[in-house]
C-alpha atoms as a PDB file:
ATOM      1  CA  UNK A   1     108.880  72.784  22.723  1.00  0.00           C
ATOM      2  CA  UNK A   2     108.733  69.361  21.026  1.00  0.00           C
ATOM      3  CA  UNK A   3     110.528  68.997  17.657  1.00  0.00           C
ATOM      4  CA  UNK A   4     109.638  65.893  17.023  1.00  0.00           C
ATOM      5  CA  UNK A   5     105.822  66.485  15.910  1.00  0.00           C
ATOM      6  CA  UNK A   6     107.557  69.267  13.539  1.00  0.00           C
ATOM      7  CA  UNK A   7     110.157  66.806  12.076  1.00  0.00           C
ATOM      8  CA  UNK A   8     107.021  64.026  11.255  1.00  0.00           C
ATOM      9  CA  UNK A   9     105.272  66.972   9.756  1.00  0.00           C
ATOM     10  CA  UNK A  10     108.189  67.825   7.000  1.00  0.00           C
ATOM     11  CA  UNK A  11     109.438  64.899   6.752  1.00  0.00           C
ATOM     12  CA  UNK A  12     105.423  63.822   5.594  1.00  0.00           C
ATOM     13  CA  UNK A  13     105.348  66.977   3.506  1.00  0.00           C
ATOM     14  CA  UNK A  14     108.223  66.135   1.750  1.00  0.00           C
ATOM     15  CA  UNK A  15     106.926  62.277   0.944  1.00  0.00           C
ATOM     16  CA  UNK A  16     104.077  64.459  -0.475  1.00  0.00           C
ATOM     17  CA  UNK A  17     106.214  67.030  -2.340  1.00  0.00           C
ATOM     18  CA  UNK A  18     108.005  64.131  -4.135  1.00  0.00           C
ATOM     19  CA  UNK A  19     104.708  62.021  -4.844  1.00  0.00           C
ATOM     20  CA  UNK A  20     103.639  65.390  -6.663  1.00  0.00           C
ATOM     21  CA  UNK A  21     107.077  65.908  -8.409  1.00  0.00           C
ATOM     22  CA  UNK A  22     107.170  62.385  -9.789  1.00  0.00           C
ATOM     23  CA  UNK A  23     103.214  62.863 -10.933  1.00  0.00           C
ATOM     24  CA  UNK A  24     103.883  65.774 -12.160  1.00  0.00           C
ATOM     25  CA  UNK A  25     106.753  64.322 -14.483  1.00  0.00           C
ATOM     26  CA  UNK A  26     104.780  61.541 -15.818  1.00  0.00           C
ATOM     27  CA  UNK A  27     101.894  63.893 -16.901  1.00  0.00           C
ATOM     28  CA  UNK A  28     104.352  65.733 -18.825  1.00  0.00           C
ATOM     29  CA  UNK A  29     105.888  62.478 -20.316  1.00  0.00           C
ATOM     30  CA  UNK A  30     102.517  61.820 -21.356  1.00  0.00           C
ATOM     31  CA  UNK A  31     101.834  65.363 -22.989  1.00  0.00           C
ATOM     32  CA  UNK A  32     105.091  65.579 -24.690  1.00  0.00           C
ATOM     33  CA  UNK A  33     103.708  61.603 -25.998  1.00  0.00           C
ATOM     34  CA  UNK A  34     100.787  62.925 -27.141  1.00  0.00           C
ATOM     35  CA  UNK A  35     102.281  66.389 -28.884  1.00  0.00           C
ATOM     36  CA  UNK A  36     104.231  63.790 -30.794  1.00  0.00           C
ATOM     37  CA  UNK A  37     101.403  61.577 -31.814  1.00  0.00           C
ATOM     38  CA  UNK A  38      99.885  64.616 -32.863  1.00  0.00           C
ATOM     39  CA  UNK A  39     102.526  65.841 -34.764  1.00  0.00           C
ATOM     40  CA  UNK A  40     103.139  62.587 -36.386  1.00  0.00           C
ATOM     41  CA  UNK A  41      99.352  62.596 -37.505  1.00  0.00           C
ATOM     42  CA  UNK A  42      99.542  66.036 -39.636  1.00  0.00           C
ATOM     43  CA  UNK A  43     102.464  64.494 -41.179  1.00  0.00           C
ATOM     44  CA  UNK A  44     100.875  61.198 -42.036  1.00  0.00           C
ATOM     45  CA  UNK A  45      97.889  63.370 -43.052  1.00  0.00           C
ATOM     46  CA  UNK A  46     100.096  66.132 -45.060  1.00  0.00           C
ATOM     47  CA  UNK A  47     101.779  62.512 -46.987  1.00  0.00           C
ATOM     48  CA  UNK A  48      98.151  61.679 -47.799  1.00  0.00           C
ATOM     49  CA  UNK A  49      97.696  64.507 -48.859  1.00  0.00           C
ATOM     50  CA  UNK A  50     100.565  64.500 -51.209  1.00  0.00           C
ATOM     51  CA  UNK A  51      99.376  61.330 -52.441  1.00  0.00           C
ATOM     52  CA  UNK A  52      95.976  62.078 -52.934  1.00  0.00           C
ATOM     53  CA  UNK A  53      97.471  65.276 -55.320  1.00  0.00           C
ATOM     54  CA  UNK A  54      99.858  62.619 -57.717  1.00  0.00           C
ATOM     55  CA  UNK A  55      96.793  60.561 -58.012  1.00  0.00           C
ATOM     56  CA  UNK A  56      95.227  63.252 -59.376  1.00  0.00           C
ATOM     57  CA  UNK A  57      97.966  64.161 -61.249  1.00  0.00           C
ATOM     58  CA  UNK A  58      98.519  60.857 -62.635  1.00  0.00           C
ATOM     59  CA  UNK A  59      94.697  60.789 -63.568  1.00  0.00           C
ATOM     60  CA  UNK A  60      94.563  63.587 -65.419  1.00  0.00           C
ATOM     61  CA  UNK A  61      97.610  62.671 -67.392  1.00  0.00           C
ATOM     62  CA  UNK A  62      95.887  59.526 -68.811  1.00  0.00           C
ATOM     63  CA  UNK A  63      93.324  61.426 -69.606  1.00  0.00           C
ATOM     64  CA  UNK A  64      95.475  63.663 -71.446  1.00  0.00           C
ATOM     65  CA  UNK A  65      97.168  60.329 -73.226  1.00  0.00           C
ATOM     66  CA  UNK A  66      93.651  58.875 -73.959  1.00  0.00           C
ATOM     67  CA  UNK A  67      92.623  62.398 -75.820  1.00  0.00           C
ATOM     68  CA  UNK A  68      95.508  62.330 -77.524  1.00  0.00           C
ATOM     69  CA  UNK A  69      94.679  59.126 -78.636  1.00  0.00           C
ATOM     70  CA  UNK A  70      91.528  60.092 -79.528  1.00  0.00           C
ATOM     71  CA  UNK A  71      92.473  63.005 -81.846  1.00  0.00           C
ATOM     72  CA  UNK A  72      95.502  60.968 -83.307  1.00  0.00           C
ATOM     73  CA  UNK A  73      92.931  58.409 -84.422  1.00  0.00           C
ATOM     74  CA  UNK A  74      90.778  60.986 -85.332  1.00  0.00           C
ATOM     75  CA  UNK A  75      93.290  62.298 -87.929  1.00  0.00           C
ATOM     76  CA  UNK A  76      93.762  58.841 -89.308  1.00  0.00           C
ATOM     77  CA  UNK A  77      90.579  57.343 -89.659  1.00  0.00           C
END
């Protein structure tokens, strides 16, 4: 019985096993990339967000001021 053919055989499957392995770990690199991109999008959009609310906020105050203005010079004139 010759060995030898056996040895080539694992020692090819194991070249092959590692290939895998290290594929394997840069397609997670690049999901775990991704999941943070992701993540750091819904918070860039949730700041927006935020933004877009104290603009409106901040809108609807000066409208506020300018009807107070309004009925103040209402009153005098």
């Amino acid at each position: 019985m010759d060995i030898l053919p056996k040895l080539q055989r694992l020692m090819l499957l194991q070249e092959k096993l590692k290939a895998a392995e290290h594929e394997l770990e840069k397609q997670s690199e690049s999901y775990t990339n991704q999941r943070n991109n992701i993540t750091n999008l819904q918070r860039e959009g949730d700041d927006l967000k935020l933004e877009r609310d104290n603009l409106q906020l901040e809108r609807d105050n000066l409208q506020l001021d300018r009807n107070d203005l309004r009925l103040v010079s209402a009153m005098r004139g």
